[in-house]
PDB file of N, CA and C in Angstrom:
ATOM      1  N   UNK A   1      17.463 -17.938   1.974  1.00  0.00           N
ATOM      2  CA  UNK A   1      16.237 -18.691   2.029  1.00  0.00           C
ATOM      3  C   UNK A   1      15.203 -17.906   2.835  1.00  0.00           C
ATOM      4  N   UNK A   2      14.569 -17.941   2.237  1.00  0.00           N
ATOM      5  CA  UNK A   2      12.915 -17.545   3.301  1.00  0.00           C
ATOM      6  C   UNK A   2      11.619 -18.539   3.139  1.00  0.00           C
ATOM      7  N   UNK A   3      10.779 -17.869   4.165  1.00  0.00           N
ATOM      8  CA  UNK A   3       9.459 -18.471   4.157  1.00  0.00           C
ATOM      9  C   UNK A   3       8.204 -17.652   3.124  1.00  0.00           C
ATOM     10  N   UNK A   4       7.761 -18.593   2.624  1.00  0.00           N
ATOM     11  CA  UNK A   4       6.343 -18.001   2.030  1.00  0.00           C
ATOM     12  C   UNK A   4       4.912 -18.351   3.142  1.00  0.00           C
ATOM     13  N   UNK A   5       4.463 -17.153   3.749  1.00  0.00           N
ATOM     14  CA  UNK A   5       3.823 -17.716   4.885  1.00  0.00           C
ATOM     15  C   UNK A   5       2.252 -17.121   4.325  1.00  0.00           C
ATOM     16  N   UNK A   6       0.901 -17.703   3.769  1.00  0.00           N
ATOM     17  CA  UNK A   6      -0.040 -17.419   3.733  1.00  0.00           C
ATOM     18  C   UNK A   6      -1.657 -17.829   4.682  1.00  0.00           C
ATOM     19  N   UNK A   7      -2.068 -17.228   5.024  1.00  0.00           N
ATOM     20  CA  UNK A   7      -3.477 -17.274   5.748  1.00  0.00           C
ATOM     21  C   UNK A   7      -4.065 -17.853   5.118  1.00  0.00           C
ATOM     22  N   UNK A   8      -4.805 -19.025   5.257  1.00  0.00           N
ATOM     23  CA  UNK A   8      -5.695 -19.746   4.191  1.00  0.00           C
ATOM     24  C   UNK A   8      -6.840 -20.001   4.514  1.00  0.00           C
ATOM     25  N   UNK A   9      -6.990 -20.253   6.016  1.00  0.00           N
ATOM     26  CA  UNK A   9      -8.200 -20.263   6.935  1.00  0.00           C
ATOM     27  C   UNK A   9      -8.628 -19.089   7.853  1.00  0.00           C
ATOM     28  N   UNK A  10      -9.957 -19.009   7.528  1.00  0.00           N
ATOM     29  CA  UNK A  10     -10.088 -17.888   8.894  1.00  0.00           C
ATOM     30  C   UNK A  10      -9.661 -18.189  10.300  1.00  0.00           C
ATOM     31  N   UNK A  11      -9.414 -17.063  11.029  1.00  0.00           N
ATOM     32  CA  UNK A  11      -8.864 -17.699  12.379  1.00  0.00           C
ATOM     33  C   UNK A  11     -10.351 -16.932  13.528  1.00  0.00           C
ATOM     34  N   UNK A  12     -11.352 -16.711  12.958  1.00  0.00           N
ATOM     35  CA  UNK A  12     -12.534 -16.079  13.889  1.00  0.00           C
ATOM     36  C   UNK A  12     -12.712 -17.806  14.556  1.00  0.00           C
ATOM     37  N   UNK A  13     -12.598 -17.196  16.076  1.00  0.00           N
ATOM     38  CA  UNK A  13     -12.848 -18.550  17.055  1.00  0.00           C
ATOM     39  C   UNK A  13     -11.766 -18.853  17.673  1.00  0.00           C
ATOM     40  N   UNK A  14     -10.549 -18.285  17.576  1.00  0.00           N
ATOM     41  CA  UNK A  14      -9.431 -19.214  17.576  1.00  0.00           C
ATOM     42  C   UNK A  14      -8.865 -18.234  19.128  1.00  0.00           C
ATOM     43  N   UNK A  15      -8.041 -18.629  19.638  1.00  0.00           N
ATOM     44  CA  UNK A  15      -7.326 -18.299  21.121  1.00  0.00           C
ATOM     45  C   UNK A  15      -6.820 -16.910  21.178  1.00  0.00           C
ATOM     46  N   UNK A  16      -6.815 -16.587  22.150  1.00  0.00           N
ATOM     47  CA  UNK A  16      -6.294 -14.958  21.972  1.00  0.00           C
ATOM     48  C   UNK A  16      -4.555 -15.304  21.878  1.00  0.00           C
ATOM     49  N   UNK A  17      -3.947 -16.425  21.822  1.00  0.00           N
ATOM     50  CA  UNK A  17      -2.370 -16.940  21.602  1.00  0.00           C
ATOM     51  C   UNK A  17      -1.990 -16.756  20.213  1.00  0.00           C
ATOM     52  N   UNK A  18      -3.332 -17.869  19.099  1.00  0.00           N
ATOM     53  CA  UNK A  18      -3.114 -17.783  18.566  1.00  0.00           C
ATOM     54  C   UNK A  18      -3.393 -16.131  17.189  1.00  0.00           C
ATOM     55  N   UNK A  19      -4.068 -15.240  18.121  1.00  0.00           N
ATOM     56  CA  UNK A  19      -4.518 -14.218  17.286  1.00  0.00           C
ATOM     57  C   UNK A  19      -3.240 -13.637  17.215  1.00  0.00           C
ATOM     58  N   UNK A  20      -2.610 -13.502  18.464  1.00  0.00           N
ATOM     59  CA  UNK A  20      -1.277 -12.902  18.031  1.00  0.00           C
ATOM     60  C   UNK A  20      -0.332 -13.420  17.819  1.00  0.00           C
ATOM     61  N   UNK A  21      -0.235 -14.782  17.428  1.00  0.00           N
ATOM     62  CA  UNK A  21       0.871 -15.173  16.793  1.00  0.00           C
ATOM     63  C   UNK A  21       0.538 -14.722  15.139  1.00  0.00           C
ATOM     64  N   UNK A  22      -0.496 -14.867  14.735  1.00  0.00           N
ATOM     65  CA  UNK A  22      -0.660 -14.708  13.128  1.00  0.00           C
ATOM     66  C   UNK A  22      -0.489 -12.892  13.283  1.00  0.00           C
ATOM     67  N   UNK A  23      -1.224 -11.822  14.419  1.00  0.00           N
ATOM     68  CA  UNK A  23      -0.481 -10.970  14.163  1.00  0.00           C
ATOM     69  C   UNK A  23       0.891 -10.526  14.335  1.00  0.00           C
ATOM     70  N   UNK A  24       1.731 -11.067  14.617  1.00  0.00           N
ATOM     71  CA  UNK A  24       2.831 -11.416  14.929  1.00  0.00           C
ATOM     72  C   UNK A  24       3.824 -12.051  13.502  1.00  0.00           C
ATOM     73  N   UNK A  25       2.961 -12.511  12.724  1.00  0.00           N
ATOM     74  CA  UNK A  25       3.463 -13.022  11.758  1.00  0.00           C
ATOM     75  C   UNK A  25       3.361 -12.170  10.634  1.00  0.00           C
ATOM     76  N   UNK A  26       2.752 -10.988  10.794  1.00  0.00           N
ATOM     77  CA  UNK A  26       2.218  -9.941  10.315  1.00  0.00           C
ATOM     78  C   UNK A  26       0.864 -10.001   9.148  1.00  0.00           C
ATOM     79  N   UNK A  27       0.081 -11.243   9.593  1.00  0.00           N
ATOM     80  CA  UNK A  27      -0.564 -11.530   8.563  1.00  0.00           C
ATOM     81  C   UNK A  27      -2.503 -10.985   9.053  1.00  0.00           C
ATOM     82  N   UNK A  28      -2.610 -10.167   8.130  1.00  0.00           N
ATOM     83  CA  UNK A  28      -4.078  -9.543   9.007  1.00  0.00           C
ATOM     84  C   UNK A  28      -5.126  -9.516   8.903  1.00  0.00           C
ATOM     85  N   UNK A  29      -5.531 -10.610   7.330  1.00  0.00           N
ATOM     86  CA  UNK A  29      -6.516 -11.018   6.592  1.00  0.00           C
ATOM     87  C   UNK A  29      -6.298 -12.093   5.958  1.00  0.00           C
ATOM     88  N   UNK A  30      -7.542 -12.626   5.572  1.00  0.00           N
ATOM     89  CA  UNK A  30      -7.946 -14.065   5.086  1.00  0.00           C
ATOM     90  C   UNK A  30      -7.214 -13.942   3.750  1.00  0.00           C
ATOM     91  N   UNK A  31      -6.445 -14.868   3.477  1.00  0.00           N
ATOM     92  CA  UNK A  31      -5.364 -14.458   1.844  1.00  0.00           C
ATOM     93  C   UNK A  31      -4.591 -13.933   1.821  1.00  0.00           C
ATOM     94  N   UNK A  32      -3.857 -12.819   3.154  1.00  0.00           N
ATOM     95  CA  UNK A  32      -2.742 -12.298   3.255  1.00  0.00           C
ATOM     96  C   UNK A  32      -1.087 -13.196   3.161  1.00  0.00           C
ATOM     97  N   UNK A  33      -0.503 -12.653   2.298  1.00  0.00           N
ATOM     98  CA  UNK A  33       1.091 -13.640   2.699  1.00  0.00           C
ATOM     99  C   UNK A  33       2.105 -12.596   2.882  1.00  0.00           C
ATOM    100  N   UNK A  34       2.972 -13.696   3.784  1.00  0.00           N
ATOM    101  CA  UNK A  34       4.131 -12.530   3.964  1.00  0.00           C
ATOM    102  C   UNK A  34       5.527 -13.400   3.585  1.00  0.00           C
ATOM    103  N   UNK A  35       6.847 -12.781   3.115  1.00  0.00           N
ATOM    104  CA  UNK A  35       7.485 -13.051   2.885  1.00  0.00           C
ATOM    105  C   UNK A  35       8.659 -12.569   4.015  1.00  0.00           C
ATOM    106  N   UNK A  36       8.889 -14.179   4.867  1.00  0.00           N
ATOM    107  CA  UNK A  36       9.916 -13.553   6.328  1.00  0.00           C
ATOM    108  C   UNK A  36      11.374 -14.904   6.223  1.00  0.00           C
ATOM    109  N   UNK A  37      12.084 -13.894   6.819  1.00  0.00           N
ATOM    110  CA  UNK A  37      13.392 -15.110   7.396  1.00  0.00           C
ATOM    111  C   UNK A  37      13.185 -16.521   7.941  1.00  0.00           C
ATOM    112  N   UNK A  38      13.724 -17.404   7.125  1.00  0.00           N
ATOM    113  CA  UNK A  38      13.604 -18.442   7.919  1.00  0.00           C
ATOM    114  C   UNK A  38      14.483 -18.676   9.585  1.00  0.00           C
ATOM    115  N   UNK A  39      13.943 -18.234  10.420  1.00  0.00           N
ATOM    116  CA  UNK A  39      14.304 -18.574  11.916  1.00  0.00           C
ATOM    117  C   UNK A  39      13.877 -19.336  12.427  1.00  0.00           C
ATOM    118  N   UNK A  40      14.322 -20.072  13.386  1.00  0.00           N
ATOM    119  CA  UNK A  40      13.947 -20.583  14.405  1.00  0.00           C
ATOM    120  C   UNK A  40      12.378 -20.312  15.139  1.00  0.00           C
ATOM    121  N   UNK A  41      12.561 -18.832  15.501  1.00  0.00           N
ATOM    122  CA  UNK A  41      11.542 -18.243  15.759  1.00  0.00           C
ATOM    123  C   UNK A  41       9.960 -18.251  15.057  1.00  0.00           C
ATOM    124  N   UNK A  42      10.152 -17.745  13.384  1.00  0.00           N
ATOM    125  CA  UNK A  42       9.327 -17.542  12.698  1.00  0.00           C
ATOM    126  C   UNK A  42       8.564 -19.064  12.580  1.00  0.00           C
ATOM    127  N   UNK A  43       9.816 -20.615  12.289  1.00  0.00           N
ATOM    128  CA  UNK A  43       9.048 -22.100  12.055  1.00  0.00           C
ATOM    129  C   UNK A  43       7.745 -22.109  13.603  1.00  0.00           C
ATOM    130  N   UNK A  44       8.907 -21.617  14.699  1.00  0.00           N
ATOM    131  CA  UNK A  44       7.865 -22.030  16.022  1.00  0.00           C
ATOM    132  C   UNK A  44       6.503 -21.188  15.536  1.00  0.00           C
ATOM    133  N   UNK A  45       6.382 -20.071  15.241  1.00  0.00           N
ATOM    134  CA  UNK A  45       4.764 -19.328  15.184  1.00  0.00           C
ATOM    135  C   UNK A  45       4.545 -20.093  14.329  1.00  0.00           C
ATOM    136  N   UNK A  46       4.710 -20.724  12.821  1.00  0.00           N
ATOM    137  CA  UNK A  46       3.753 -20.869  11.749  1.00  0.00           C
ATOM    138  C   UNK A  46       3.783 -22.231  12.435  1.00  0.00           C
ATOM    139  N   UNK A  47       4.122 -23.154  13.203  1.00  0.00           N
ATOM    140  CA  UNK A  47       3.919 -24.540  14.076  1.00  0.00           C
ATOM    141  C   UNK A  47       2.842 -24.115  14.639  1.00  0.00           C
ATOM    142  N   UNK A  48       2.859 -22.932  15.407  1.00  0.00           N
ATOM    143  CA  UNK A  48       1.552 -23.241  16.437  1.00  0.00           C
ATOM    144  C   UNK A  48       0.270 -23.077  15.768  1.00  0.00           C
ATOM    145  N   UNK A  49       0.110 -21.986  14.340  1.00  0.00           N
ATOM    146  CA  UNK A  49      -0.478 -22.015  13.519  1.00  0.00           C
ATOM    147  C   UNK A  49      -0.691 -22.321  12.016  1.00  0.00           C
ATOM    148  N   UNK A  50      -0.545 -23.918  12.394  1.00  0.00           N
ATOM    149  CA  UNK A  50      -0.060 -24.374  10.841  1.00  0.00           C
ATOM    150  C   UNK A  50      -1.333 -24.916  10.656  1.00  0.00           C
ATOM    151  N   UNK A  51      -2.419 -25.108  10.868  1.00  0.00           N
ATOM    152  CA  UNK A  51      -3.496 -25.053  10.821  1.00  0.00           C
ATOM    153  C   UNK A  51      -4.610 -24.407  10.157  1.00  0.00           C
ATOM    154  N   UNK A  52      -3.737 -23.122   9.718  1.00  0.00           N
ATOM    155  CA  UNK A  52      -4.559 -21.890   9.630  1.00  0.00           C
ATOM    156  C   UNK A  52      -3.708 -21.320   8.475  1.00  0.00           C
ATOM    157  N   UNK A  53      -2.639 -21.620   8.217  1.00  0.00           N
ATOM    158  CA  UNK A  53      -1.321 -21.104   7.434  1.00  0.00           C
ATOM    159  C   UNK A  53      -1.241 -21.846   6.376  1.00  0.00           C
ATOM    160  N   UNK A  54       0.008 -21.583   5.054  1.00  0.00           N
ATOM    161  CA  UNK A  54       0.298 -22.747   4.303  1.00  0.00           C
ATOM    162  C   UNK A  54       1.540 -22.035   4.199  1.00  0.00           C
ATOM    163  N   UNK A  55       2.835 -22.997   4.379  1.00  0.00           N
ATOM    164  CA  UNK A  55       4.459 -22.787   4.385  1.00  0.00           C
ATOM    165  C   UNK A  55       4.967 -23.347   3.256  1.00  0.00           C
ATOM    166  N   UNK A  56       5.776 -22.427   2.321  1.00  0.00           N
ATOM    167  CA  UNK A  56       6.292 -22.772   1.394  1.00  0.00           C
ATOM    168  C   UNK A  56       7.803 -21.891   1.426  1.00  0.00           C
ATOM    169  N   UNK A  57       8.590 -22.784   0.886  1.00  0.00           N
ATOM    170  CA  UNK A  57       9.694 -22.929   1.329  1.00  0.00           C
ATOM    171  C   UNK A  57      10.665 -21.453  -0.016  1.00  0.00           C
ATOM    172  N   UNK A  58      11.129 -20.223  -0.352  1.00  0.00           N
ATOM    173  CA  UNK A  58      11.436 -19.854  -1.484  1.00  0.00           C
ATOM    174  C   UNK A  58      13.004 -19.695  -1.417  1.00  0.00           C
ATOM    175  N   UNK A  59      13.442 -19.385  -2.580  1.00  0.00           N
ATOM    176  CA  UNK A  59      15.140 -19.183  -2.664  1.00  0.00           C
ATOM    177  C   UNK A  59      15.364 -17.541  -2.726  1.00  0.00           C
ATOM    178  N   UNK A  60      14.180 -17.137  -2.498  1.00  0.00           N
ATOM    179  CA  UNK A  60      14.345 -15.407  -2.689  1.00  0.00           C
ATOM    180  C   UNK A  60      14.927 -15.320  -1.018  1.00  0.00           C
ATOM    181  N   UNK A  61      15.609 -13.818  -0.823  1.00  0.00           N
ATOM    182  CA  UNK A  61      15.785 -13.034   0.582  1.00  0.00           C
ATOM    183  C   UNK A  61      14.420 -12.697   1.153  1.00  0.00           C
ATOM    184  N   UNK A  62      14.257 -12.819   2.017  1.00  0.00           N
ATOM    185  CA  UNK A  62      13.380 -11.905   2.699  1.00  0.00           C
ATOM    186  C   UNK A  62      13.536 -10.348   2.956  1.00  0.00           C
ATOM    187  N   UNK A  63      12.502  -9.504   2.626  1.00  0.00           N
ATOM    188  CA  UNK A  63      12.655  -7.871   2.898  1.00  0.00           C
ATOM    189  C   UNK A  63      13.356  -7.796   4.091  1.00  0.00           C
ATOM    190  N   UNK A  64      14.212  -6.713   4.154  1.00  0.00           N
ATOM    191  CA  UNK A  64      14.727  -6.566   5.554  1.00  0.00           C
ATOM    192  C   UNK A  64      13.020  -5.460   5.857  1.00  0.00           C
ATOM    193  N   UNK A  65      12.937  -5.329   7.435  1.00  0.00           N
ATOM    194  CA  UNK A  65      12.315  -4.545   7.711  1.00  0.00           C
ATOM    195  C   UNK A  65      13.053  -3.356   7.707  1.00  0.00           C
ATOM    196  N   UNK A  66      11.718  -2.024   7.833  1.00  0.00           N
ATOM    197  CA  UNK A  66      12.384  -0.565   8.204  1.00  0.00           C
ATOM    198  C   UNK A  66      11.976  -0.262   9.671  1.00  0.00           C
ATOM    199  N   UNK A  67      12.779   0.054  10.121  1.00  0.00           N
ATOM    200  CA  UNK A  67      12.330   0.468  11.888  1.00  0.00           C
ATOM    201  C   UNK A  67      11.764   2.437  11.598  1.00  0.00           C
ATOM    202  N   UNK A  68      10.587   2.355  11.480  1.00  0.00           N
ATOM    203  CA  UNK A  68      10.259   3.666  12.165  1.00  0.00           C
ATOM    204  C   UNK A  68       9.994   4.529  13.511  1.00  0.00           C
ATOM    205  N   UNK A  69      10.299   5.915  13.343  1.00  0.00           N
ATOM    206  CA  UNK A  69      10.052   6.629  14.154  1.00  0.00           C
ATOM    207  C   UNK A  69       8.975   6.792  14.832  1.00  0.00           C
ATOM    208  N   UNK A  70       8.695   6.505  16.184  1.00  0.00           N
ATOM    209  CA  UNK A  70       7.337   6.778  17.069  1.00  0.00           C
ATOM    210  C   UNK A  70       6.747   8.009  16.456  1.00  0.00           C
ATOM    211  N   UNK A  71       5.346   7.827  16.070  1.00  0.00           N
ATOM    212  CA  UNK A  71       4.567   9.288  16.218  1.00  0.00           C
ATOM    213  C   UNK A  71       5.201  10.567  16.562  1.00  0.00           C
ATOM    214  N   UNK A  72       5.223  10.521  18.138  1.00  0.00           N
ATOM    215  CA  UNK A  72       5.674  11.483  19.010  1.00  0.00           C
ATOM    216  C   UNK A  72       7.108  12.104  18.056  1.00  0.00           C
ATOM    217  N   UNK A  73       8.038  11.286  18.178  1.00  0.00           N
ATOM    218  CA  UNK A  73       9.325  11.549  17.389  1.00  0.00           C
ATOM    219  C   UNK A  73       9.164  12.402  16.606  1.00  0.00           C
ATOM    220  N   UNK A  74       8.554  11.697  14.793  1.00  0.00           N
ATOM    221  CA  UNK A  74       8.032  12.492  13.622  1.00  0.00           C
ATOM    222  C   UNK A  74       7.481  13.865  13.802  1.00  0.00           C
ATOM    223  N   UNK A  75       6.844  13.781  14.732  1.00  0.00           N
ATOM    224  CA  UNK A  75       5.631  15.076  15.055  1.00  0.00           C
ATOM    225  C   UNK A  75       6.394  16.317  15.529  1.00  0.00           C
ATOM    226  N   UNK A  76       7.641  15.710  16.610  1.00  0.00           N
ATOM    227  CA  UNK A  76       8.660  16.565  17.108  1.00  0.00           C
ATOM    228  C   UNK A  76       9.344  16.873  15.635  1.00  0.00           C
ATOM    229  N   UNK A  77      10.415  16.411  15.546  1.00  0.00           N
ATOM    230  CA  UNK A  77      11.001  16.741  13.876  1.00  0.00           C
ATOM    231  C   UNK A  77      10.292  17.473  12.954  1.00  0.00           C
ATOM    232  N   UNK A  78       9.520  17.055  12.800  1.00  0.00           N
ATOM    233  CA  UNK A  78       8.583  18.201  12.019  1.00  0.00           C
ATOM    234  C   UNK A  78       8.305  19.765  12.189  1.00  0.00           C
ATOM    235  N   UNK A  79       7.872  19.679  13.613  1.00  0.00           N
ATOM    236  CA  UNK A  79       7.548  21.209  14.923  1.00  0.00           C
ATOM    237  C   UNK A  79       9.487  21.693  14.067  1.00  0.00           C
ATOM    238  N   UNK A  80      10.177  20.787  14.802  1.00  0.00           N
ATOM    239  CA  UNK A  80      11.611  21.813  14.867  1.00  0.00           C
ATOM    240  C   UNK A  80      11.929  22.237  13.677  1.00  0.00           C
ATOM    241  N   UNK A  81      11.747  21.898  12.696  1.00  0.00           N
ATOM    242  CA  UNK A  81      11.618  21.559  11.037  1.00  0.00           C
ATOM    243  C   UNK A  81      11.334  23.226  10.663  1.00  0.00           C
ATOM    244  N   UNK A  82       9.848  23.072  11.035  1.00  0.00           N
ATOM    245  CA  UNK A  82       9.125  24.542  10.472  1.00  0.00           C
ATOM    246  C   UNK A  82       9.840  25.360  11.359  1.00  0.00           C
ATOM    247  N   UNK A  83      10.200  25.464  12.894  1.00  0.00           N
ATOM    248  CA  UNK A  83      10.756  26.281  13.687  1.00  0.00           C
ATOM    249  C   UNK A  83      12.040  27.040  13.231  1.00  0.00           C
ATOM    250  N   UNK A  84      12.625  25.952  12.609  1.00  0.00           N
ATOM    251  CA  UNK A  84      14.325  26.474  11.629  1.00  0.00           C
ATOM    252  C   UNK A  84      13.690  27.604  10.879  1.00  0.00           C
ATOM    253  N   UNK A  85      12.965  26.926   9.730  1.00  0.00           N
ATOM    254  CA  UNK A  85      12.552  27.683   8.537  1.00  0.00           C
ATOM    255  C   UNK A  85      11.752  28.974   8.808  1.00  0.00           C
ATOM    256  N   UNK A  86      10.837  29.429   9.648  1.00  0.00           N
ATOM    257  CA  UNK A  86      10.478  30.605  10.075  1.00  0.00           C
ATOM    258  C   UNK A  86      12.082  31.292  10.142  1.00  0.00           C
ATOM    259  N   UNK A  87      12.626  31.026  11.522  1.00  0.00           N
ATOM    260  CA  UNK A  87      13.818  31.626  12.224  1.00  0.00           C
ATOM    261  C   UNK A  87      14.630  32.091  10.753  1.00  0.00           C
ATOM    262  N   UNK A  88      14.841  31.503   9.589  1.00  0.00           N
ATOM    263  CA  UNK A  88      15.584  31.397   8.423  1.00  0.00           C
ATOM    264  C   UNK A  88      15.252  32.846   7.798  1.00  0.00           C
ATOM    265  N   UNK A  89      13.489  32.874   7.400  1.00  0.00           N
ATOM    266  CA  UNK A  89      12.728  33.708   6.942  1.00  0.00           C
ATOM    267  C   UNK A  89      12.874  35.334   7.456  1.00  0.00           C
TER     268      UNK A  89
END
């Protein structure tokens, strides 16, 4: 089970709590939806902004997320990357 979570109202005016709960919900424009796990967690944010939201209930999974690499990380990997391939050359 997951949530169908869409932005339906603008949130210009609204608390600096609630700005980051909707970014938090990953939603970052007027009409944006996201498709997340139903948790515990996720009902409490679209509660504090149900106002602003519309919750619909689907039988699909939710995407797992991908955890990426910090900047810094990538940027390193990369440097050592070309460093091999010279040394190779």
């Amino acid at each position: 089970m997951a949530l169908k979570v869409k932005l339906t109202k603008s949130f210009s005016g609204s608390s600096e709590d609630m700005l980051a709960t909707i970014k938090g919900l990953g939603l970052k424009k007027f009409g944006d939806e996201r498709l997340l796990k139903d948790t515990p967690a996720v009902r409490g944010m679209v509660f504090k902004v149900k106002h602003l939201v519309s919750l619909e209930t689907v039988s699909q999974e939710a995407p797992a997320s991908k955890r990426r690499k910090p900047r810094k990380i990538v940027a390193r990997d990369r440097a050592l990357e070309r460093l091999a391939a010279k040394a190779q050359a």
